[in-house]
PDB file of N, CA and C in Angstrom:
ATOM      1  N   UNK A   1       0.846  -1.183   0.000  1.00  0.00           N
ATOM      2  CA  UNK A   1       0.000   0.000   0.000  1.00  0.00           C
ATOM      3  C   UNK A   1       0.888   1.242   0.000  1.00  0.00           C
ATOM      4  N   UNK A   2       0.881   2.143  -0.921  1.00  0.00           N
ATOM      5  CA  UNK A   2       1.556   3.049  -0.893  1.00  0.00           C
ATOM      6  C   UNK A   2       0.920   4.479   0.094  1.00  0.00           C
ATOM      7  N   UNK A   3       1.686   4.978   0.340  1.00  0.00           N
ATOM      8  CA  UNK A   3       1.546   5.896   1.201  1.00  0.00           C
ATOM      9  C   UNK A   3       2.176   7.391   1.150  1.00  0.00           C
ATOM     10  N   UNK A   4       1.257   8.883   1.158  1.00  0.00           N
ATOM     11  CA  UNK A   4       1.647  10.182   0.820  1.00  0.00           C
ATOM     12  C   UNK A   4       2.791  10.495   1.135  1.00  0.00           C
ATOM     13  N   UNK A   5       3.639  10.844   0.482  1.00  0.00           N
ATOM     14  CA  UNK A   5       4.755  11.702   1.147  1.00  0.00           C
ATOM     15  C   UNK A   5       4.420  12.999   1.558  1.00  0.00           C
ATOM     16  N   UNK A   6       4.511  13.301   2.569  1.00  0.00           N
ATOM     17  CA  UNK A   6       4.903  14.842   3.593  1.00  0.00           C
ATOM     18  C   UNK A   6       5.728  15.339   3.970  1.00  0.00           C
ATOM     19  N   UNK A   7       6.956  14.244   3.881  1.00  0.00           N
ATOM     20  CA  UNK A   7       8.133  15.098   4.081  1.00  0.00           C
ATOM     21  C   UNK A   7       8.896  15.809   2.858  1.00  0.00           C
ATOM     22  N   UNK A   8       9.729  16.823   2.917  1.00  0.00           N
ATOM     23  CA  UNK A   8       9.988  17.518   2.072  1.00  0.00           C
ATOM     24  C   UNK A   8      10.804  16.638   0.829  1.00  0.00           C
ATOM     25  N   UNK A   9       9.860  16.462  -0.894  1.00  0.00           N
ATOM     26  CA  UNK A   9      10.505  15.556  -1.138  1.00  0.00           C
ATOM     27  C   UNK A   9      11.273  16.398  -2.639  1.00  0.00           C
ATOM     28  N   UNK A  10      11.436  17.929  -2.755  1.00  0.00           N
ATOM     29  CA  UNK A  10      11.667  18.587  -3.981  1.00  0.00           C
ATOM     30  C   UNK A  10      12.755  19.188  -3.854  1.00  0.00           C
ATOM     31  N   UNK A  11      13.205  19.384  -4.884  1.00  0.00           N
ATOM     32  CA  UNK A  11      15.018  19.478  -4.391  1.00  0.00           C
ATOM     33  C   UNK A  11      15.202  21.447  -4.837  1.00  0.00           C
ATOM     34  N   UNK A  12      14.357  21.847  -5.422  1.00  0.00           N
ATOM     35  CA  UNK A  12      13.958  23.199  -5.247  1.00  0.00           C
ATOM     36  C   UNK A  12      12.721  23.519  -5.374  1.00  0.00           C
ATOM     37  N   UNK A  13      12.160  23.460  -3.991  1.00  0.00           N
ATOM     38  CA  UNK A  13      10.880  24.037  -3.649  1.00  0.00           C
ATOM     39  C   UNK A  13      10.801  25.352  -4.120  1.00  0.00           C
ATOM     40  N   UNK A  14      11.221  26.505  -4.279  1.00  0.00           N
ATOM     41  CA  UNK A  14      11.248  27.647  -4.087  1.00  0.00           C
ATOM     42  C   UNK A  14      10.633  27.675  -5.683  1.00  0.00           C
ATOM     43  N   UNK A  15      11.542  26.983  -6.444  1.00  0.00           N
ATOM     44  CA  UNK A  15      11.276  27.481  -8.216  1.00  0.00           C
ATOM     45  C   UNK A  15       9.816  27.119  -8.434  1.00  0.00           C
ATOM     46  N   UNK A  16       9.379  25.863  -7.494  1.00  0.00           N
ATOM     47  CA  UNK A  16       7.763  24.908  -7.915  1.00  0.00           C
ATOM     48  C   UNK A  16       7.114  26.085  -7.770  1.00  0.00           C
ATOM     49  N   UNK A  17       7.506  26.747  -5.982  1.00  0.00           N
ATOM     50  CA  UNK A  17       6.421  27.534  -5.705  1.00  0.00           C
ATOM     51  C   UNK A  17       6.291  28.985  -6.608  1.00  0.00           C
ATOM     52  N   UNK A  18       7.164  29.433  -7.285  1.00  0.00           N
ATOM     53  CA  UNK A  18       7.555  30.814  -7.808  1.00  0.00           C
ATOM     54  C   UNK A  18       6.420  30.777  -9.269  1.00  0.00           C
ATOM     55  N   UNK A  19       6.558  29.368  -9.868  1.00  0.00           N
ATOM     56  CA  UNK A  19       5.779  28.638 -10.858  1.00  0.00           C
ATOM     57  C   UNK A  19       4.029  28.880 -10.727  1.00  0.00           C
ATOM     58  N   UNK A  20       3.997  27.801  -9.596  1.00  0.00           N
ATOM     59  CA  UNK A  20       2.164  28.022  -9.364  1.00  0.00           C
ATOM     60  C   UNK A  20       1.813  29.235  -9.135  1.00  0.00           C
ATOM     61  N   UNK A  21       3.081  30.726  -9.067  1.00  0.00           N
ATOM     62  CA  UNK A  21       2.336  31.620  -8.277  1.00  0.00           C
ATOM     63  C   UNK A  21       2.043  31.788  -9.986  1.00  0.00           C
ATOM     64  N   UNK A  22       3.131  32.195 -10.624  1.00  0.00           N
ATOM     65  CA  UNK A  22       2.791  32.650 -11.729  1.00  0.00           C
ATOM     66  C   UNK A  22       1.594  32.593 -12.879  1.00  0.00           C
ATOM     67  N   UNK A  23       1.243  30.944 -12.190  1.00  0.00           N
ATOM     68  CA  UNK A  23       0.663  29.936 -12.987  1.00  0.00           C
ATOM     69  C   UNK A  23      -0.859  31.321 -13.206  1.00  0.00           C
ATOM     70  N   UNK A  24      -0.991  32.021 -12.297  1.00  0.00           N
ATOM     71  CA  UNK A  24      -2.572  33.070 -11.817  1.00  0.00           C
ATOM     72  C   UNK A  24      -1.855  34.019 -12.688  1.00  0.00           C
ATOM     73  N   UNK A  25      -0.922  34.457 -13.079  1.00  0.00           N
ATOM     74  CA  UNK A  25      -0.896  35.952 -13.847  1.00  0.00           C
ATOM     75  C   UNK A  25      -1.789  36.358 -15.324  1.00  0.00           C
ATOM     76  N   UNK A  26      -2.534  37.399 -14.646  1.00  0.00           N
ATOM     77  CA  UNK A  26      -3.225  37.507 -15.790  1.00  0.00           C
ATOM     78  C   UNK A  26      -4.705  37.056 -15.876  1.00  0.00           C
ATOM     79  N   UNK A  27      -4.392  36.059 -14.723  1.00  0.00           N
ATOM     80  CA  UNK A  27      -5.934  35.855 -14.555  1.00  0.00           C
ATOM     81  C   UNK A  27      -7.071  35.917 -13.666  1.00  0.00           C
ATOM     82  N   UNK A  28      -8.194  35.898 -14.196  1.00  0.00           N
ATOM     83  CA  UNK A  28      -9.696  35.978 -13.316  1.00  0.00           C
ATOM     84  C   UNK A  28      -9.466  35.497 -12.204  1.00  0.00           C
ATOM     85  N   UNK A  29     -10.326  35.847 -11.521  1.00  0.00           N
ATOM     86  CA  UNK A  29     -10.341  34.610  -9.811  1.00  0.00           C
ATOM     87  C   UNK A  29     -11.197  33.125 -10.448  1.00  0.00           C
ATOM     88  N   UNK A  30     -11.706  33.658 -11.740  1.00  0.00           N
ATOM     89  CA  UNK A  30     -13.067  32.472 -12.029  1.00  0.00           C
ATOM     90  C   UNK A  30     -11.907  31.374 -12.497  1.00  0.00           C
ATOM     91  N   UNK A  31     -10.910  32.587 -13.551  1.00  0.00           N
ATOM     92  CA  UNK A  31      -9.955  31.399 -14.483  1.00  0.00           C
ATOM     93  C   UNK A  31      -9.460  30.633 -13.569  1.00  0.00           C
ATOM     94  N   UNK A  32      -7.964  31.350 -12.440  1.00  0.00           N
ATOM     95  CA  UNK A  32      -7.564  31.100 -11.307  1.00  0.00           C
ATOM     96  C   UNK A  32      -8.254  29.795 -10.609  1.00  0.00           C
ATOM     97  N   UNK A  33      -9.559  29.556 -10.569  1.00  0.00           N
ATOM     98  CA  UNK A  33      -9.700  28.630  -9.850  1.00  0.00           C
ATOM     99  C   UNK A  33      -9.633  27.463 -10.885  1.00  0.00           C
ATOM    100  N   UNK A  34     -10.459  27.608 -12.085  1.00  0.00           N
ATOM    101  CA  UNK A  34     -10.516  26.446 -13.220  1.00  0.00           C
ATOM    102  C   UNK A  34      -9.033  25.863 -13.250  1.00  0.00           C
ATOM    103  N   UNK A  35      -7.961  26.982 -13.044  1.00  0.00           N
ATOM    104  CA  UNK A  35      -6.465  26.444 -13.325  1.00  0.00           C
ATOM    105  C   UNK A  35      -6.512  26.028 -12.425  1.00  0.00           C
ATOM    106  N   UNK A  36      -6.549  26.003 -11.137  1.00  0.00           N
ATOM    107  CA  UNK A  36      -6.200  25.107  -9.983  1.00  0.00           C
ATOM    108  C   UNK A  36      -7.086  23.530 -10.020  1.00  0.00           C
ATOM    109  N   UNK A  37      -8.439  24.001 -10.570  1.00  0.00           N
ATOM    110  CA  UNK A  37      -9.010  22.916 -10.584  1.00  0.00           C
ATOM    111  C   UNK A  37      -8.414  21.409 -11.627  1.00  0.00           C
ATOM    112  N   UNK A  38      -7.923  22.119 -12.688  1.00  0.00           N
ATOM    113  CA  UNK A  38      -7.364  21.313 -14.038  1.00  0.00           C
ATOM    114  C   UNK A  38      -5.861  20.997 -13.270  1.00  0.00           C
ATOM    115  N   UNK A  39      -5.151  21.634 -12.773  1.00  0.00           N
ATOM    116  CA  UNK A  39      -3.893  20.921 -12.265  1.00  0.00           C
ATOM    117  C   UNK A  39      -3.862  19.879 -11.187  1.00  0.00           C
ATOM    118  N   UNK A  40      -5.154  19.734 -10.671  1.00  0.00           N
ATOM    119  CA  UNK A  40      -5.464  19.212  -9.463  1.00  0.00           C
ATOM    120  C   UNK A  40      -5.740  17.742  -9.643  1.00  0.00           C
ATOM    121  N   UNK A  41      -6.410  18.190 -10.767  1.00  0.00           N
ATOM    122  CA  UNK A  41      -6.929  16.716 -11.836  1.00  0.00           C
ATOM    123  C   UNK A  41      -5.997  16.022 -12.501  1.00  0.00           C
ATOM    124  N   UNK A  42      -4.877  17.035 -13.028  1.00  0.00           N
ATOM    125  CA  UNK A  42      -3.614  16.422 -13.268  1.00  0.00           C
ATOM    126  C   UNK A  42      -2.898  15.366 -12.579  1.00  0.00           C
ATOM    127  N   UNK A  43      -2.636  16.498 -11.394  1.00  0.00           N
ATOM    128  CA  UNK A  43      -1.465  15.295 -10.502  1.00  0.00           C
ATOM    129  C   UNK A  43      -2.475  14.075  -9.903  1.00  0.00           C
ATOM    130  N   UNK A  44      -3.665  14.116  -9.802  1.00  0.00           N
ATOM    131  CA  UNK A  44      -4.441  13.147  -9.479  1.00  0.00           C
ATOM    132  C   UNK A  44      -4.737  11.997 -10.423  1.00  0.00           C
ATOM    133  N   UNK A  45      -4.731  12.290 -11.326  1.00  0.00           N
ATOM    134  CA  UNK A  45      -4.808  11.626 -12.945  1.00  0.00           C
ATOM    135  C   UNK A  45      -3.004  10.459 -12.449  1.00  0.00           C
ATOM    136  N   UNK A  46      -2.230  11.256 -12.607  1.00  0.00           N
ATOM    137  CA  UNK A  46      -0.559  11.172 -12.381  1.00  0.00           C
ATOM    138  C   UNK A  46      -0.794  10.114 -11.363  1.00  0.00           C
ATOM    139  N   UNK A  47      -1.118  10.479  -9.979  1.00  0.00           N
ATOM    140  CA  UNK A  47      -1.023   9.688  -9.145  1.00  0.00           C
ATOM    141  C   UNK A  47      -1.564   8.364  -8.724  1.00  0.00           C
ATOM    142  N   UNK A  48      -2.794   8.450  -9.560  1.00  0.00           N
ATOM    143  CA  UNK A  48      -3.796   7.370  -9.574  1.00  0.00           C
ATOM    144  C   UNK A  48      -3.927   5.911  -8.698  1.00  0.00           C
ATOM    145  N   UNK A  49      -3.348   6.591  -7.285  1.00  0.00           N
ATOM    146  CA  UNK A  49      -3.994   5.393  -5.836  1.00  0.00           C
ATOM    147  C   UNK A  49      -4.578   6.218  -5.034  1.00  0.00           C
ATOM    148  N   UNK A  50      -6.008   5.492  -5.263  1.00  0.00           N
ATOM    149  CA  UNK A  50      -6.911   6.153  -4.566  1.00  0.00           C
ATOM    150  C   UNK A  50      -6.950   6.639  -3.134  1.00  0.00           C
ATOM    151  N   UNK A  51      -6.126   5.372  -1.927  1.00  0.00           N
ATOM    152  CA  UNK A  51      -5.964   5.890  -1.100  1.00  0.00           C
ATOM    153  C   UNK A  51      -4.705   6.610  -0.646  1.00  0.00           C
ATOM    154  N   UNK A  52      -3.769   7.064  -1.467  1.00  0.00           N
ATOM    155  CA  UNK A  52      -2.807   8.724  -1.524  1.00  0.00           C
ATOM    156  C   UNK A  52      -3.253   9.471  -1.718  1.00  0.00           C
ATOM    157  N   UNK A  53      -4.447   9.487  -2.594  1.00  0.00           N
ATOM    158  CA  UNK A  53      -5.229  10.500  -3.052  1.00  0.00           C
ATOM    159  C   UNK A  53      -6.541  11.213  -1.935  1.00  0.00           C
ATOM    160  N   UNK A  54      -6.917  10.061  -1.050  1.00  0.00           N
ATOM    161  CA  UNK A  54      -7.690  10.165  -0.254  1.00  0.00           C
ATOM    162  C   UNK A  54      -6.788  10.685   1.711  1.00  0.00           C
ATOM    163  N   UNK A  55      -5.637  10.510   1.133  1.00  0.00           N
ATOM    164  CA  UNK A  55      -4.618  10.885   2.613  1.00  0.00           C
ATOM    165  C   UNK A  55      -4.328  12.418   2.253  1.00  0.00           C
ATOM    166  N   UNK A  56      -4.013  12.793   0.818  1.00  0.00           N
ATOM    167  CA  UNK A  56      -3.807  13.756   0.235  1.00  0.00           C
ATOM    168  C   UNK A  56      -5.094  14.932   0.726  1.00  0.00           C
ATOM    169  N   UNK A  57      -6.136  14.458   0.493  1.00  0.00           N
ATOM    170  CA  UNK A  57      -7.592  15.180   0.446  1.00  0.00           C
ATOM    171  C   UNK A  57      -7.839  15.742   2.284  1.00  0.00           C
ATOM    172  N   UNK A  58      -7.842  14.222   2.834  1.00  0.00           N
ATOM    173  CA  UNK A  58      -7.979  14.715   4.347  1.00  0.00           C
ATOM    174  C   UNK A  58      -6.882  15.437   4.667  1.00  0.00           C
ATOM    175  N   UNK A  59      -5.543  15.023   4.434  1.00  0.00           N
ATOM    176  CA  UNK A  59      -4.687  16.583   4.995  1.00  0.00           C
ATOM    177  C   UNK A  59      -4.780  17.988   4.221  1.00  0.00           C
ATOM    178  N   UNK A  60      -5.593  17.831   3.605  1.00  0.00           N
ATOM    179  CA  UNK A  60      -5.583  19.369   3.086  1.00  0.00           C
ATOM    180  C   UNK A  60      -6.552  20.032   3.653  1.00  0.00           C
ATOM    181  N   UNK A  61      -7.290  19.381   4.186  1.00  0.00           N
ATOM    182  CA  UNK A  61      -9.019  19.826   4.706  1.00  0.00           C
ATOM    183  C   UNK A  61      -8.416  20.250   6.641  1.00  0.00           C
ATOM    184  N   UNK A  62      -7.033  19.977   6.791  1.00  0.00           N
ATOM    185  CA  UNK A  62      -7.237  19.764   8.576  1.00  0.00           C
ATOM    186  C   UNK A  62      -6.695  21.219   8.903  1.00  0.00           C
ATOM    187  N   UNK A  63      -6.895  21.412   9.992  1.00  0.00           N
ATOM    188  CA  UNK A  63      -6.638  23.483  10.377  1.00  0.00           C
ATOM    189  C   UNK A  63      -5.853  23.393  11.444  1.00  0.00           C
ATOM    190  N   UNK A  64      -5.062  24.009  11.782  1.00  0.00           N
ATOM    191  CA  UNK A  64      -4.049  24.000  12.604  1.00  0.00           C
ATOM    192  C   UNK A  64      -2.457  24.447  12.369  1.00  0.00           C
ATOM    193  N   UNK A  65      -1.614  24.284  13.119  1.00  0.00           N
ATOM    194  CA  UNK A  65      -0.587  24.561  12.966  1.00  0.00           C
ATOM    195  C   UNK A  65       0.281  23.633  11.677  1.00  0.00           C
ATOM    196  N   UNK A  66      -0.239  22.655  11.406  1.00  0.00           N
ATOM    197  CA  UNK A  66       0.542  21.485  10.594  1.00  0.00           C
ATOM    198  C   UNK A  66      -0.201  21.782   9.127  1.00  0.00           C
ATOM    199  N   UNK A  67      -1.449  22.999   9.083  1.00  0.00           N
ATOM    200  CA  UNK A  67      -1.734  23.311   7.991  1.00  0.00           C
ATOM    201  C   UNK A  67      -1.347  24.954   7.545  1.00  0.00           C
ATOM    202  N   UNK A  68      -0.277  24.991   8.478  1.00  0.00           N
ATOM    203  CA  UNK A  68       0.193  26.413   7.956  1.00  0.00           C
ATOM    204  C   UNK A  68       1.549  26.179   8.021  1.00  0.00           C
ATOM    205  N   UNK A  69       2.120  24.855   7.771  1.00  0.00           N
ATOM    206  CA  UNK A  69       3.666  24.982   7.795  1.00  0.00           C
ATOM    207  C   UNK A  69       4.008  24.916   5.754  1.00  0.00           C
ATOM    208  N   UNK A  70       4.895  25.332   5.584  1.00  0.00           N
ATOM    209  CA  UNK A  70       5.705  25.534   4.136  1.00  0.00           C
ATOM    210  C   UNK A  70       6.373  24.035   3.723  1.00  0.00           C
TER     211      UNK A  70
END
C-alpha cells in the first residue's frame, strides 16, 4: 500500500512555488480557480492510488498549525 509523502521531497521548492504563483498571472479569480481545478486533476490523474489521493484530500481539509507549515 503506498503511502503520501509529507516530508519535504523537492530538491527546489522555491522554483515549484515561484511557478504556481505565476501559474494566476493575468488571470480571473473564475480562471484562477478552473487552473487550480485542471492541475489538481492532473497530478491526481498522475497519481492514480486512490488511497494517496484520499490521505492527500484529508490533509488538506485539517486546520491547525501542521496546515500552515511551508
Amino acid at each position: 500500500m503506498a503511502q503520501l509523502i509529507t516530508a519535504p521531497n523537492l530538491s527546489n521548492p522555491d522554483d515549484i512555488y515561484e511557478r504556481l504563483v505565476r501559474l494566476h498571472d493575468g488571470l480571473s479569480e473564475a480562471e484562477s480557480l478552473k487552473t487550480w481545478s485542471r492541475l489538481v486533476l492532473a497530478l491526481i490523474n498522475h497519481i492514480g492510488d486512490p488511497e494517496v489521493i484520499g490521505e492527500a484530500i484529508a490533509i488538506s481539509r485539517q486546520t491547525g498549525p501542521q496546515s500552515r507549515q511551508s
